[in-house]
PDB file of N, CA and C in Angstrom:
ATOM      1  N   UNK A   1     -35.447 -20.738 -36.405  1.00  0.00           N
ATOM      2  CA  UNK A   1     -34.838 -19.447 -36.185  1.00  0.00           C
ATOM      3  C   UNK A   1     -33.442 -19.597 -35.595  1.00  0.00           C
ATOM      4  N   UNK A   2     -33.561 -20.488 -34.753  1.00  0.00           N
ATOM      5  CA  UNK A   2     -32.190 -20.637 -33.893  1.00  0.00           C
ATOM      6  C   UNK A   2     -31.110 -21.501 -35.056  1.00  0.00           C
ATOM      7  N   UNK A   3     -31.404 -21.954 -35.990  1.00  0.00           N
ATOM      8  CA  UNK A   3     -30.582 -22.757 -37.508  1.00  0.00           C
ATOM      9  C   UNK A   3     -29.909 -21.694 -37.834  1.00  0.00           C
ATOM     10  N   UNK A   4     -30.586 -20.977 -37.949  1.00  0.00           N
ATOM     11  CA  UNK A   4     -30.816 -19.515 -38.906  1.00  0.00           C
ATOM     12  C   UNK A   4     -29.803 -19.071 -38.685  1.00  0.00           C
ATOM     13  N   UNK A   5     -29.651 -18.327 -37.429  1.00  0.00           N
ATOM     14  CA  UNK A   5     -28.704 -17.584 -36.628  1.00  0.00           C
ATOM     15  C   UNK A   5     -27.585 -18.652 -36.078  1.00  0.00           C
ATOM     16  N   UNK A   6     -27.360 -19.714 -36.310  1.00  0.00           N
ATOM     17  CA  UNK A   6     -26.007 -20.388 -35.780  1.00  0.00           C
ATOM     18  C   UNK A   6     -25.201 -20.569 -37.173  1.00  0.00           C
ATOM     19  N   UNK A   7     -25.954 -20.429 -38.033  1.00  0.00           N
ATOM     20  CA  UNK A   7     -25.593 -20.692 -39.569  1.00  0.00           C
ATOM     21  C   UNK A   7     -24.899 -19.238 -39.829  1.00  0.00           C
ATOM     22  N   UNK A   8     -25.401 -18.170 -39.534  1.00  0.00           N
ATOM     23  CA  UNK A   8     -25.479 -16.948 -39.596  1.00  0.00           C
ATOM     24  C   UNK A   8     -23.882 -16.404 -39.505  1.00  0.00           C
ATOM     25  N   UNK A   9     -23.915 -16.887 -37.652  1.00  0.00           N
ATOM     26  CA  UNK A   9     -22.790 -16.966 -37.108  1.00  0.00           C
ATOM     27  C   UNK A   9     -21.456 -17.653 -37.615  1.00  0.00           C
ATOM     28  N   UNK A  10     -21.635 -18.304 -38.049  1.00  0.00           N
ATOM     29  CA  UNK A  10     -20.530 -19.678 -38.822  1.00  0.00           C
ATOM     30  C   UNK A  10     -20.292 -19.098 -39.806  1.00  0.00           C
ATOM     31  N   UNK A  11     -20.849 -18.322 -40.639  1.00  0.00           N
ATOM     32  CA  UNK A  11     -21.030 -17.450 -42.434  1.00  0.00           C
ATOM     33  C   UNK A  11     -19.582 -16.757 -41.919  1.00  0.00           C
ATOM     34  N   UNK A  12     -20.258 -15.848 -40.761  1.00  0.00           N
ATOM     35  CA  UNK A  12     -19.704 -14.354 -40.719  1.00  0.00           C
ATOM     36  C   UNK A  12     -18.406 -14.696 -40.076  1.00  0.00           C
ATOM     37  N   UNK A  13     -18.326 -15.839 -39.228  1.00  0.00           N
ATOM     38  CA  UNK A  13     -16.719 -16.187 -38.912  1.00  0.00           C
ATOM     39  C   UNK A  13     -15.790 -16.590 -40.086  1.00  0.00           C
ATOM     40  N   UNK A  14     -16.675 -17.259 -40.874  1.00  0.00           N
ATOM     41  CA  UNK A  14     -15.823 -17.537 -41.583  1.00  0.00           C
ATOM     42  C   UNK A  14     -15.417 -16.593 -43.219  1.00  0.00           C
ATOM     43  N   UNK A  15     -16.345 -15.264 -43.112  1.00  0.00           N
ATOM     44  CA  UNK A  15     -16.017 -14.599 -43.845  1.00  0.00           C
ATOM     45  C   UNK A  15     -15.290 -13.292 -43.578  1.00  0.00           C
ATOM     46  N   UNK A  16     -15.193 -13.226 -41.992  1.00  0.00           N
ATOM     47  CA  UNK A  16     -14.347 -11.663 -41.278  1.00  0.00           C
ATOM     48  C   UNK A  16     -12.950 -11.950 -41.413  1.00  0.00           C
ATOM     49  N   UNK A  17     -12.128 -13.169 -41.890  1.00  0.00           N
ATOM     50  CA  UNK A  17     -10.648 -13.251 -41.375  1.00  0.00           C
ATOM     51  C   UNK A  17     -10.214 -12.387 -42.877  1.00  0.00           C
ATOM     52  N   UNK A  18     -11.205 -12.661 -44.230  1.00  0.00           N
ATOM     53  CA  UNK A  18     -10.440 -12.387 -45.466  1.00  0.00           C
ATOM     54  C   UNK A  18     -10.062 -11.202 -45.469  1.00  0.00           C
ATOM     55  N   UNK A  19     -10.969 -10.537 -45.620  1.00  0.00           N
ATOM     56  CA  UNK A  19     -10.287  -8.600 -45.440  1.00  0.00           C
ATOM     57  C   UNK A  19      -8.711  -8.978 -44.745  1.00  0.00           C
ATOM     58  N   UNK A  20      -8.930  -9.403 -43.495  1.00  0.00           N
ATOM     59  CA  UNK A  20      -7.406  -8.934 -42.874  1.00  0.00           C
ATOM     60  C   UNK A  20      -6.775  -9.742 -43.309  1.00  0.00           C
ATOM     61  N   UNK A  21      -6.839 -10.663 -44.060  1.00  0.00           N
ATOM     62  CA  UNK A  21      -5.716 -11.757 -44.745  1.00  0.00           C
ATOM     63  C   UNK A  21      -5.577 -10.929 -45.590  1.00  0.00           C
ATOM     64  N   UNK A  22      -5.952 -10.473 -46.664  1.00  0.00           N
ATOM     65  CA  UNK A  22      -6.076  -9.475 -47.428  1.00  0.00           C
ATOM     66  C   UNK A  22      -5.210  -8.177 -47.029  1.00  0.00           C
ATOM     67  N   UNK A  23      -5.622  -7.615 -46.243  1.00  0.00           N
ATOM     68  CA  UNK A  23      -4.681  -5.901 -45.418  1.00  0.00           C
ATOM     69  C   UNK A  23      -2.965  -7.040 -45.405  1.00  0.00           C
ATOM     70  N   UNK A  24      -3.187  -7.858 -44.588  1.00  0.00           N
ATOM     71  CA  UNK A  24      -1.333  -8.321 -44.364  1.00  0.00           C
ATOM     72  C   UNK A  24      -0.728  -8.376 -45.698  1.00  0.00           C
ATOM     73  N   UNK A  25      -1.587  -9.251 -46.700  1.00  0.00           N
ATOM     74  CA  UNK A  25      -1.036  -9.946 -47.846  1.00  0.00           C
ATOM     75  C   UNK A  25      -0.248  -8.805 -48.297  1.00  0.00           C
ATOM     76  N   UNK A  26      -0.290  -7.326 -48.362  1.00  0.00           N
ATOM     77  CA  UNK A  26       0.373  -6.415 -48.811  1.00  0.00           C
ATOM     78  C   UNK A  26       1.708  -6.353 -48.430  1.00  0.00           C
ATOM     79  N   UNK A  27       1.461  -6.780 -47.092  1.00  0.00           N
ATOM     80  CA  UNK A  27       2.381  -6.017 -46.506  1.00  0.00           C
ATOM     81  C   UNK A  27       4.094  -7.431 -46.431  1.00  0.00           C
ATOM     82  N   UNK A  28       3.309  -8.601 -47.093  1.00  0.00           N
ATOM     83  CA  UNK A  28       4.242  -9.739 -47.521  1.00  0.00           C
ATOM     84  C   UNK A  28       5.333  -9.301 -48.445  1.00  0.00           C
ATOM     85  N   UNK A  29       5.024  -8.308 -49.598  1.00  0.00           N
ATOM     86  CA  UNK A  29       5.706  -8.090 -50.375  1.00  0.00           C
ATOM     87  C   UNK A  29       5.991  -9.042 -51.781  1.00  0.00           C
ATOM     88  N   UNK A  30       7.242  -9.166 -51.740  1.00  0.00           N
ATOM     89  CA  UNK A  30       7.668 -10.310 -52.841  1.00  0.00           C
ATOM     90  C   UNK A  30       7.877 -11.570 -52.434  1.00  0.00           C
ATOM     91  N   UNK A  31       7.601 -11.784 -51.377  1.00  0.00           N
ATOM     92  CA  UNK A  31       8.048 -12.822 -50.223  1.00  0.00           C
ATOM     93  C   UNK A  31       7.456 -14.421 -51.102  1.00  0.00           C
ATOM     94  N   UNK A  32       8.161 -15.327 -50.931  1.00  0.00           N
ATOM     95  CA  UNK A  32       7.920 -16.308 -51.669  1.00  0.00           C
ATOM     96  C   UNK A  32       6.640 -17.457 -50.277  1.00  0.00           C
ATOM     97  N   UNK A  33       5.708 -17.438 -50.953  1.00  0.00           N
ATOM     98  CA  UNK A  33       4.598 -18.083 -50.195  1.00  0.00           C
ATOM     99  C   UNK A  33       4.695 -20.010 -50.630  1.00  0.00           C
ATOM    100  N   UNK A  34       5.749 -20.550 -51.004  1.00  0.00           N
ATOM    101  CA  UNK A  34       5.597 -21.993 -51.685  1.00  0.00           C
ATOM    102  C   UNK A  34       5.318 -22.399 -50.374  1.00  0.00           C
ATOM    103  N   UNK A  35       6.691 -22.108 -49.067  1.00  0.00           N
ATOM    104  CA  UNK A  35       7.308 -23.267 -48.377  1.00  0.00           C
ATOM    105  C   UNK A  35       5.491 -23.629 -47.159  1.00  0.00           C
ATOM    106  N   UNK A  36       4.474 -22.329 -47.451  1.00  0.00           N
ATOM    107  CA  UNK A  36       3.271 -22.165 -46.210  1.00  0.00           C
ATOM    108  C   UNK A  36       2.051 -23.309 -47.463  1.00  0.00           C
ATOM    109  N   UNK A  37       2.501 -23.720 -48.525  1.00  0.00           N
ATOM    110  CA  UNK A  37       1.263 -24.645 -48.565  1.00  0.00           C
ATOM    111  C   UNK A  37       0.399 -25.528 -47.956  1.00  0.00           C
ATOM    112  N   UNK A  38       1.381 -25.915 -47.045  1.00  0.00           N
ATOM    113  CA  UNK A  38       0.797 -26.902 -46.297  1.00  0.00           C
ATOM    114  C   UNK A  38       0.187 -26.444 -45.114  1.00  0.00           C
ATOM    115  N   UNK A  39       0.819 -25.117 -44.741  1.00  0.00           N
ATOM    116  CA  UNK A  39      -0.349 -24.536 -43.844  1.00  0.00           C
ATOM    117  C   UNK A  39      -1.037 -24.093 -43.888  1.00  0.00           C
ATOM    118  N   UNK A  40      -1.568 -24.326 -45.299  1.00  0.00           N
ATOM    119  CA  UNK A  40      -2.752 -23.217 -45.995  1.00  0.00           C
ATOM    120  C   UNK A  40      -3.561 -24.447 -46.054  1.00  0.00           C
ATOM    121  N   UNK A  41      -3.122 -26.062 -46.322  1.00  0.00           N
ATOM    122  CA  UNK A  41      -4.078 -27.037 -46.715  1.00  0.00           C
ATOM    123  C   UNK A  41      -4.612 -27.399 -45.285  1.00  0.00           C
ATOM    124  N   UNK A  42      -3.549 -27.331 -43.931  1.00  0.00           N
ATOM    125  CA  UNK A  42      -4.158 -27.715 -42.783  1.00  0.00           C
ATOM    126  C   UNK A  42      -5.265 -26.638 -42.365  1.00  0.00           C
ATOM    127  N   UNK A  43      -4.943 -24.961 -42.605  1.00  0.00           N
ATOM    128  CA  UNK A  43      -6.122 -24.368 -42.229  1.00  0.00           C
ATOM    129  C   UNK A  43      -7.129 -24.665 -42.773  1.00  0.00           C
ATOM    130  N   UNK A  44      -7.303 -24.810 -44.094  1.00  0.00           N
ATOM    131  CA  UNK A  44      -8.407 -24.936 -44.992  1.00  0.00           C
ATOM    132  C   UNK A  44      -9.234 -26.150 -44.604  1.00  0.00           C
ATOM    133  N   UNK A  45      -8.900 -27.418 -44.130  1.00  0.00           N
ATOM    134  CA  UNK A  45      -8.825 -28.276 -43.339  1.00  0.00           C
ATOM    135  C   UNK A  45      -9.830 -28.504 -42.277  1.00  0.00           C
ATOM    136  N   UNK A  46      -9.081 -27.453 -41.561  1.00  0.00           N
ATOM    137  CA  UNK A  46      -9.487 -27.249 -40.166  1.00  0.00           C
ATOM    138  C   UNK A  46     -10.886 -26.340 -40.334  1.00  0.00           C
ATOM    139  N   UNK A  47     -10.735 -25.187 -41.429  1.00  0.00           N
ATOM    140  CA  UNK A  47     -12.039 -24.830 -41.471  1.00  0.00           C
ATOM    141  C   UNK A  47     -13.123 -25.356 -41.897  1.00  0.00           C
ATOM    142  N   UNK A  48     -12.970 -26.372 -43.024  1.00  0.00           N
ATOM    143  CA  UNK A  48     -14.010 -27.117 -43.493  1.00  0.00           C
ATOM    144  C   UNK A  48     -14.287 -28.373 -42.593  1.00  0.00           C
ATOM    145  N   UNK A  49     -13.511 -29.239 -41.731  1.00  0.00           N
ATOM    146  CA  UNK A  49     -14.144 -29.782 -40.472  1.00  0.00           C
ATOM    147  C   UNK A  49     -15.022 -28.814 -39.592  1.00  0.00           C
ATOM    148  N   UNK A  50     -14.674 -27.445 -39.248  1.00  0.00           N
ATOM    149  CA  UNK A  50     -15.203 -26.925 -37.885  1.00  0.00           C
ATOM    150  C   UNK A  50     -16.802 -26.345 -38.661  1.00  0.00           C
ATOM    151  N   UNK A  51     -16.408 -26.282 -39.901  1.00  0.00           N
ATOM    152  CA  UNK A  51     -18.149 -25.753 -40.422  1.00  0.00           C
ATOM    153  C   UNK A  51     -19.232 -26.972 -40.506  1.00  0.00           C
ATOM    154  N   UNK A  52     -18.683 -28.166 -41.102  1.00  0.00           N
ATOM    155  CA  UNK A  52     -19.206 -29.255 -40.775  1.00  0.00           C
ATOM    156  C   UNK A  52     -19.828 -29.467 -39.747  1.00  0.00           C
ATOM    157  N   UNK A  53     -18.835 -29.324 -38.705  1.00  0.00           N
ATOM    158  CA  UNK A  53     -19.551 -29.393 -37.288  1.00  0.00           C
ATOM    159  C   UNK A  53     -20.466 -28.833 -37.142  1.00  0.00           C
ATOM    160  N   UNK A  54     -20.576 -27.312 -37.442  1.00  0.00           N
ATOM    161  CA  UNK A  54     -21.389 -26.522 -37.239  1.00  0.00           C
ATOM    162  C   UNK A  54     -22.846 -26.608 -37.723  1.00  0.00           C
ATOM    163  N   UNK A  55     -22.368 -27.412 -38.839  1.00  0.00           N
ATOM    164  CA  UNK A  55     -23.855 -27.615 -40.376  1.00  0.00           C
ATOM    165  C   UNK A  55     -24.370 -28.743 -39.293  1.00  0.00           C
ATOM    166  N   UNK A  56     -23.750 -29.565 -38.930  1.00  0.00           N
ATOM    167  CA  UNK A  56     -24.375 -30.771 -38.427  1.00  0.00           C
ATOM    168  C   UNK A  56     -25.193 -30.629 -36.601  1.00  0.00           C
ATOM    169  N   UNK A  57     -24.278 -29.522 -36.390  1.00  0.00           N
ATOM    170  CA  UNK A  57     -24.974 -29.080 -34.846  1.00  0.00           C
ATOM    171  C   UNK A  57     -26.412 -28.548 -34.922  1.00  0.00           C
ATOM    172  N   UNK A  58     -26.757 -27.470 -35.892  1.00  0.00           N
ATOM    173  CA  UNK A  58     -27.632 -27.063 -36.693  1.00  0.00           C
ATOM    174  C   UNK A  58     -28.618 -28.046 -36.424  1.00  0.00           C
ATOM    175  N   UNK A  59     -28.005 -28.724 -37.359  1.00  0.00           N
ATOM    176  CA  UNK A  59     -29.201 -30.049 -37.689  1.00  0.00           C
ATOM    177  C   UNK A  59     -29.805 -30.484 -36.684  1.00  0.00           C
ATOM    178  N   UNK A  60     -29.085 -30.900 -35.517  1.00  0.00           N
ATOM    179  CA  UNK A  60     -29.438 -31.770 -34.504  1.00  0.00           C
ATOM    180  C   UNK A  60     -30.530 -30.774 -33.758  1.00  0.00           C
ATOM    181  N   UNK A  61     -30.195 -29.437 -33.493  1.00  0.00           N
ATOM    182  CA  UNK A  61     -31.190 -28.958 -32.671  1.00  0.00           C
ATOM    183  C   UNK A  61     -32.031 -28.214 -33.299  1.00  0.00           C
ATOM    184  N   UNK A  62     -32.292 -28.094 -34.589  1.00  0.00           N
ATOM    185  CA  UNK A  62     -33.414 -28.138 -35.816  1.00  0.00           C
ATOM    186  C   UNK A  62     -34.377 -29.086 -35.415  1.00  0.00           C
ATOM    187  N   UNK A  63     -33.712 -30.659 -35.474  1.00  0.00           N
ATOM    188  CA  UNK A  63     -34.505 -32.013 -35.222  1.00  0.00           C
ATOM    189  C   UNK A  63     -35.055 -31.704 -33.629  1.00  0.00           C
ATOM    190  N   UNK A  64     -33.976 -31.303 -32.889  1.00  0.00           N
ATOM    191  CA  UNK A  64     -34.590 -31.527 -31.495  1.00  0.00           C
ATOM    192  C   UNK A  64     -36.051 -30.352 -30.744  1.00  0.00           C
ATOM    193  N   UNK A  65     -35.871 -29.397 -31.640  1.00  0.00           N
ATOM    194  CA  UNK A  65     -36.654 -28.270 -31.546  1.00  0.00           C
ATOM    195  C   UNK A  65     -38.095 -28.166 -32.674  1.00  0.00           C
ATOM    196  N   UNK A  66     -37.977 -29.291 -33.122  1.00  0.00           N
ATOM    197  CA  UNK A  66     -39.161 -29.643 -34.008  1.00  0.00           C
ATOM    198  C   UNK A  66     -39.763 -30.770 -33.211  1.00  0.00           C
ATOM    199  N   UNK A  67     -38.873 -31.753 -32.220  1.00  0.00           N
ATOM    200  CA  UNK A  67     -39.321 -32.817 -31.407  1.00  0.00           C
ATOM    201  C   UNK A  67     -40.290 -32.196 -30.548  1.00  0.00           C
ATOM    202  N   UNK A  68     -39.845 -31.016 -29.699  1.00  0.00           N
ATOM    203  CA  UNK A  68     -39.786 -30.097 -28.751  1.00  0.00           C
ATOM    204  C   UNK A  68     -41.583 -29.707 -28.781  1.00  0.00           C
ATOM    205  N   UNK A  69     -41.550 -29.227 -30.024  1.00  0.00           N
ATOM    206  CA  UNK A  69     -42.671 -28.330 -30.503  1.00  0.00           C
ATOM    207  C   UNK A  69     -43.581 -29.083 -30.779  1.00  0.00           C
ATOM    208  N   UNK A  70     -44.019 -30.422 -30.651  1.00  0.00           N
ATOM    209  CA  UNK A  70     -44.451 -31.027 -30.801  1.00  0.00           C
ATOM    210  C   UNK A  70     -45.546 -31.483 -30.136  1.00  0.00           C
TER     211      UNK A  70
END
């Protein structure tokens, strides 16, 4: 249960920023987006390390809470 809901949590962080990336993107205009690639590859980056973490924290107290119950 507790997987469940840390997984849950990790989903919904990482699916609340789009909308508002989305609302600004309008408001960019014609604005030329080349020179931010690279800060689009470090976020992207950074998010797929910090979910990792998250998948793997999961895990550990999945394992430790099945030890637990034991």
């Amino acid at each position: 249960m507790l997987r469940r809901s840390i997984l849950l949590v990790a989903l919904l962080w990482a699916i609340l920023p789009a909308p508002v990336a989305a609302l600004q993107a309008g408001s960019l205009g014609a604005q030329n987006l080349r020179p931010y690639g690279y800060l689009f590859a470090a976020y992207a980056l950074a998010w797929l390390l910090i979910m990792g973490w998250i998948f793997l924290l999961a895990r550990r107290i999945g394992r430790l809470s099945d030890r637990l119950g034991e």
